[in-house]
N, C-alpha and C. Protein backbone atom coordinates (compact mmCIF):
# COMPACT_ATOMS: atom_id res chain seq x y z
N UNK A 1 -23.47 -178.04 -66.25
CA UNK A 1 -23.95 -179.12 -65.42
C UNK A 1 -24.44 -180.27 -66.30
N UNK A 2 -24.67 -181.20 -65.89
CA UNK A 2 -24.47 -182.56 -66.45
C UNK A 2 -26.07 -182.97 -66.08
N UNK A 3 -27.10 -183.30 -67.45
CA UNK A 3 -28.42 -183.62 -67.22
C UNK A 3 -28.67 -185.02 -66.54
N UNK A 4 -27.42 -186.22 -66.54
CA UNK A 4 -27.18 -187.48 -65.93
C UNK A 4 -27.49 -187.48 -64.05
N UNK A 5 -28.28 -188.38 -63.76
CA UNK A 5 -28.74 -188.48 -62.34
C UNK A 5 -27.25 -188.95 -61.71
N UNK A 6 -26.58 -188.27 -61.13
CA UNK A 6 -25.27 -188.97 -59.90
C UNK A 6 -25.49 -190.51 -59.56
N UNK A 7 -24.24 -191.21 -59.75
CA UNK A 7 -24.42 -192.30 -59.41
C UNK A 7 -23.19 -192.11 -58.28
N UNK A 8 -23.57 -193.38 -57.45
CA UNK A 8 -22.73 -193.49 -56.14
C UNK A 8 -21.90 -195.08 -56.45
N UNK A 9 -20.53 -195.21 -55.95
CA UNK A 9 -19.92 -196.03 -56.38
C UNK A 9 -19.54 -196.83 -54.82
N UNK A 10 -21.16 -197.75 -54.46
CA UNK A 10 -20.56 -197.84 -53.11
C UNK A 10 -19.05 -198.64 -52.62
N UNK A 11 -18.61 -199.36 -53.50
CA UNK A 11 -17.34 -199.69 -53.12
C UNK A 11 -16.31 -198.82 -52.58
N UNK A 12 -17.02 -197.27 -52.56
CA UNK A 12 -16.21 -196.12 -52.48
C UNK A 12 -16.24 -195.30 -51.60
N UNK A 13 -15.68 -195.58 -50.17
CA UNK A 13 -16.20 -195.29 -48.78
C UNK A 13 -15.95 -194.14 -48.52
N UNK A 14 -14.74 -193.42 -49.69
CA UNK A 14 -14.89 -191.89 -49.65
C UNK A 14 -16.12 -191.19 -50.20
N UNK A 15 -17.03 -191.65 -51.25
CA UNK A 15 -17.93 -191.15 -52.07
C UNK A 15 -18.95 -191.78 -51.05
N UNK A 16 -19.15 -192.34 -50.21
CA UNK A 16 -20.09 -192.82 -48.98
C UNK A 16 -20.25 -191.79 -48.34
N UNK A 17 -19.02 -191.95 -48.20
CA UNK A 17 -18.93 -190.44 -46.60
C UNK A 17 -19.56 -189.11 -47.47
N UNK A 18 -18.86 -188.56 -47.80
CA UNK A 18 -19.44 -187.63 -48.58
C UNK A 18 -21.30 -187.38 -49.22
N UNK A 19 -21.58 -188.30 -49.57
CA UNK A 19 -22.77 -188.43 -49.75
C UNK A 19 -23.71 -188.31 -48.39
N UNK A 20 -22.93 -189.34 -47.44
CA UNK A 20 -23.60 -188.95 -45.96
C UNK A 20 -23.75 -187.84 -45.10
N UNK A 21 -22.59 -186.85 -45.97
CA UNK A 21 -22.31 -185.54 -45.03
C UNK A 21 -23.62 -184.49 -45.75
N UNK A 22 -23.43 -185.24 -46.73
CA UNK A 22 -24.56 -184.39 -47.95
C UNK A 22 -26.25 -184.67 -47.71
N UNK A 23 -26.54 -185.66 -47.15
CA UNK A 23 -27.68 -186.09 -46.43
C UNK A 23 -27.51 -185.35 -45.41
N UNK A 24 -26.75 -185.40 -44.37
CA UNK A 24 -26.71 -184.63 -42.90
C UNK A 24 -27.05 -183.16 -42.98
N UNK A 25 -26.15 -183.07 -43.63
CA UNK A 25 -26.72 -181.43 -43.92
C UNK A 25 -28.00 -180.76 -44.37
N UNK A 26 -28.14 -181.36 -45.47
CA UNK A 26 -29.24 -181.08 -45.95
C UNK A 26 -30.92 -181.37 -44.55
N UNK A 27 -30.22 -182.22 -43.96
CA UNK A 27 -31.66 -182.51 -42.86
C UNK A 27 -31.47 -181.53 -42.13
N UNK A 28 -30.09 -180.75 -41.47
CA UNK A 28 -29.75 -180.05 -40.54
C UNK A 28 -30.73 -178.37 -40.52
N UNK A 29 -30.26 -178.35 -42.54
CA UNK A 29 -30.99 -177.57 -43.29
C UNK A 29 -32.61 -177.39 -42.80
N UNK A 30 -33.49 -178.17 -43.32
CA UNK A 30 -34.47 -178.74 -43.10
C UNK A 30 -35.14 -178.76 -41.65
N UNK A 31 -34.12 -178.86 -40.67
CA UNK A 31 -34.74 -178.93 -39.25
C UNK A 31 -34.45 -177.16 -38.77
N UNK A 32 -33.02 -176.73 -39.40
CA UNK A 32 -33.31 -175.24 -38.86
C UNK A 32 -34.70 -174.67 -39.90
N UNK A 33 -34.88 -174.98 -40.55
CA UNK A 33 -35.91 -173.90 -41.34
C UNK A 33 -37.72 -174.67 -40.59
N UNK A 34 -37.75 -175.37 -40.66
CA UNK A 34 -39.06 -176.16 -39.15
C UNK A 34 -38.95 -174.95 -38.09
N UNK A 35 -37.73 -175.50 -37.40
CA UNK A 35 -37.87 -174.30 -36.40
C UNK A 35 -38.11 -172.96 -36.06
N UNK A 36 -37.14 -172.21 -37.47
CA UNK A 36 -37.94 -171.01 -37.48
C UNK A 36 -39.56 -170.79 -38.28
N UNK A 37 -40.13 -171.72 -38.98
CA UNK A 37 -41.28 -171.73 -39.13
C UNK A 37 -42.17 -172.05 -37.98
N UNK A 38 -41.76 -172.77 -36.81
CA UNK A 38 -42.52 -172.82 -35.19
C UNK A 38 -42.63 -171.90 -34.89
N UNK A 39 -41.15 -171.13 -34.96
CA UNK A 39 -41.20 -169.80 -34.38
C UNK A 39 -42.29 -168.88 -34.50
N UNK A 40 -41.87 -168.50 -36.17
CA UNK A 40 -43.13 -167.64 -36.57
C UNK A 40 -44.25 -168.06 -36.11
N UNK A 41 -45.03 -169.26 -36.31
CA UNK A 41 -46.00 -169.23 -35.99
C UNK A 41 -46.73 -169.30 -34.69
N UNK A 42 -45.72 -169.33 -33.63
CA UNK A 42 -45.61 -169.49 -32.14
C UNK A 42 -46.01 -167.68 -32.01
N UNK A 43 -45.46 -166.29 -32.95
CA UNK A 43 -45.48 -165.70 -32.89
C UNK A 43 -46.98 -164.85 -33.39
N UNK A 44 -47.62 -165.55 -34.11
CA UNK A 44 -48.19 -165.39 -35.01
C UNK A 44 -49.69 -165.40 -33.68
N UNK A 45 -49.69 -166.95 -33.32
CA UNK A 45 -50.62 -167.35 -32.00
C UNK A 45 -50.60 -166.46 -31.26
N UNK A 46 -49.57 -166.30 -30.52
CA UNK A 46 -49.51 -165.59 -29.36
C UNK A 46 -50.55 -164.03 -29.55
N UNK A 47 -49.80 -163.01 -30.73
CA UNK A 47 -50.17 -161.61 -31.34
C UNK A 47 -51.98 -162.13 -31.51
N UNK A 48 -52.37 -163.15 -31.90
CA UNK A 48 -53.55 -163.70 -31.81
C UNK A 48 -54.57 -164.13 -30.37
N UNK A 49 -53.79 -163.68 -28.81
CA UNK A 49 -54.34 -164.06 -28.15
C UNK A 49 -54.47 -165.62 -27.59
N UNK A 50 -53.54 -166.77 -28.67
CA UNK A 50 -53.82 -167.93 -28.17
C UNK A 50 -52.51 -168.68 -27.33
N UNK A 51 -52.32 -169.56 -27.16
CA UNK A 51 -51.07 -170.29 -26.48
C UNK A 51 -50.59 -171.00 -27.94
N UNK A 52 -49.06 -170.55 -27.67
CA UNK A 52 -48.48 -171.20 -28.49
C UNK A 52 -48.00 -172.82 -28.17
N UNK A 53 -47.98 -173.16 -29.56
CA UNK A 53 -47.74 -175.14 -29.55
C UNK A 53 -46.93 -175.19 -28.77
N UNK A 54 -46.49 -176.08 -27.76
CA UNK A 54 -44.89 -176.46 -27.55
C UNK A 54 -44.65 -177.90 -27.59
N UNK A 55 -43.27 -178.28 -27.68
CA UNK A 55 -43.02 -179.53 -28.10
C UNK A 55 -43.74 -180.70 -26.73
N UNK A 56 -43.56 -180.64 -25.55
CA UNK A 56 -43.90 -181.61 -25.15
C UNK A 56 -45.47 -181.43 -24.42
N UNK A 57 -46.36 -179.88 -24.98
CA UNK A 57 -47.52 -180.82 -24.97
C UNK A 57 -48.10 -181.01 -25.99
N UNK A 58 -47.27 -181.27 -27.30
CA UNK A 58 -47.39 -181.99 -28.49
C UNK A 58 -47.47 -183.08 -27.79
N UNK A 59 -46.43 -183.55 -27.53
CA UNK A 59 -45.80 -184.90 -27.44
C UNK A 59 -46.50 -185.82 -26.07
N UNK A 60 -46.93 -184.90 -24.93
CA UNK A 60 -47.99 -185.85 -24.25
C UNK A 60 -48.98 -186.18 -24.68
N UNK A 61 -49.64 -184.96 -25.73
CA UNK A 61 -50.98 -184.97 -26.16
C UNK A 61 -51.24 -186.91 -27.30
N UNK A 62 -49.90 -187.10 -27.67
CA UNK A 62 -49.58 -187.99 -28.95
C UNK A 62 -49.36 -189.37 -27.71
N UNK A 63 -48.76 -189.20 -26.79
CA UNK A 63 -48.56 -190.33 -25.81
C UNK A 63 -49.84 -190.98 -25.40
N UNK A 64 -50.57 -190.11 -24.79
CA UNK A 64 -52.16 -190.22 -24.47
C UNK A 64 -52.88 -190.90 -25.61
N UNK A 65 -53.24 -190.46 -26.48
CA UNK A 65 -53.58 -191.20 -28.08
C UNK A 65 -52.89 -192.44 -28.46
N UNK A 66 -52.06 -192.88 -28.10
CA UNK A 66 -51.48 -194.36 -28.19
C UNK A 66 -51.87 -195.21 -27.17
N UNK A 67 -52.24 -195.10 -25.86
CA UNK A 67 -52.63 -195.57 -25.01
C UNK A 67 -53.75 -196.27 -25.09
């Protein structure tokens, strides 16, 4: 392997794409491993007696606070 940081040659809409698929993924990555970390810890609450998070009364709780 090569100790040189990748350079991108944007004139190069194949080396674009590619790079973009390489971003995509990697977030796709990133959002499945979130989720199963909700999980667990959705699991974790519950075995604890409490209510687990869920997304939208995250998300009212955050609506309300902007108001």
């Amino acid at each position: 392997m090569s100790d040189r940081a990748p350079t991108t040659d944007e004139s190069n809409p194949v080396s674009a794409h590619g790079d973009l698929r390489t971003v995509a993924f990697r977030m796709r990555e990133i959002q499945r491993l979130l989720s199963m970390r909700v999980e667990q810890e959705n699991r974790r609450l519950e075995a604890e007696g409490l209510d687990p998070v869920t997304r939208p009364r995250f998300l009212e709780a955050a609506d309300a606070g902007e108001r």
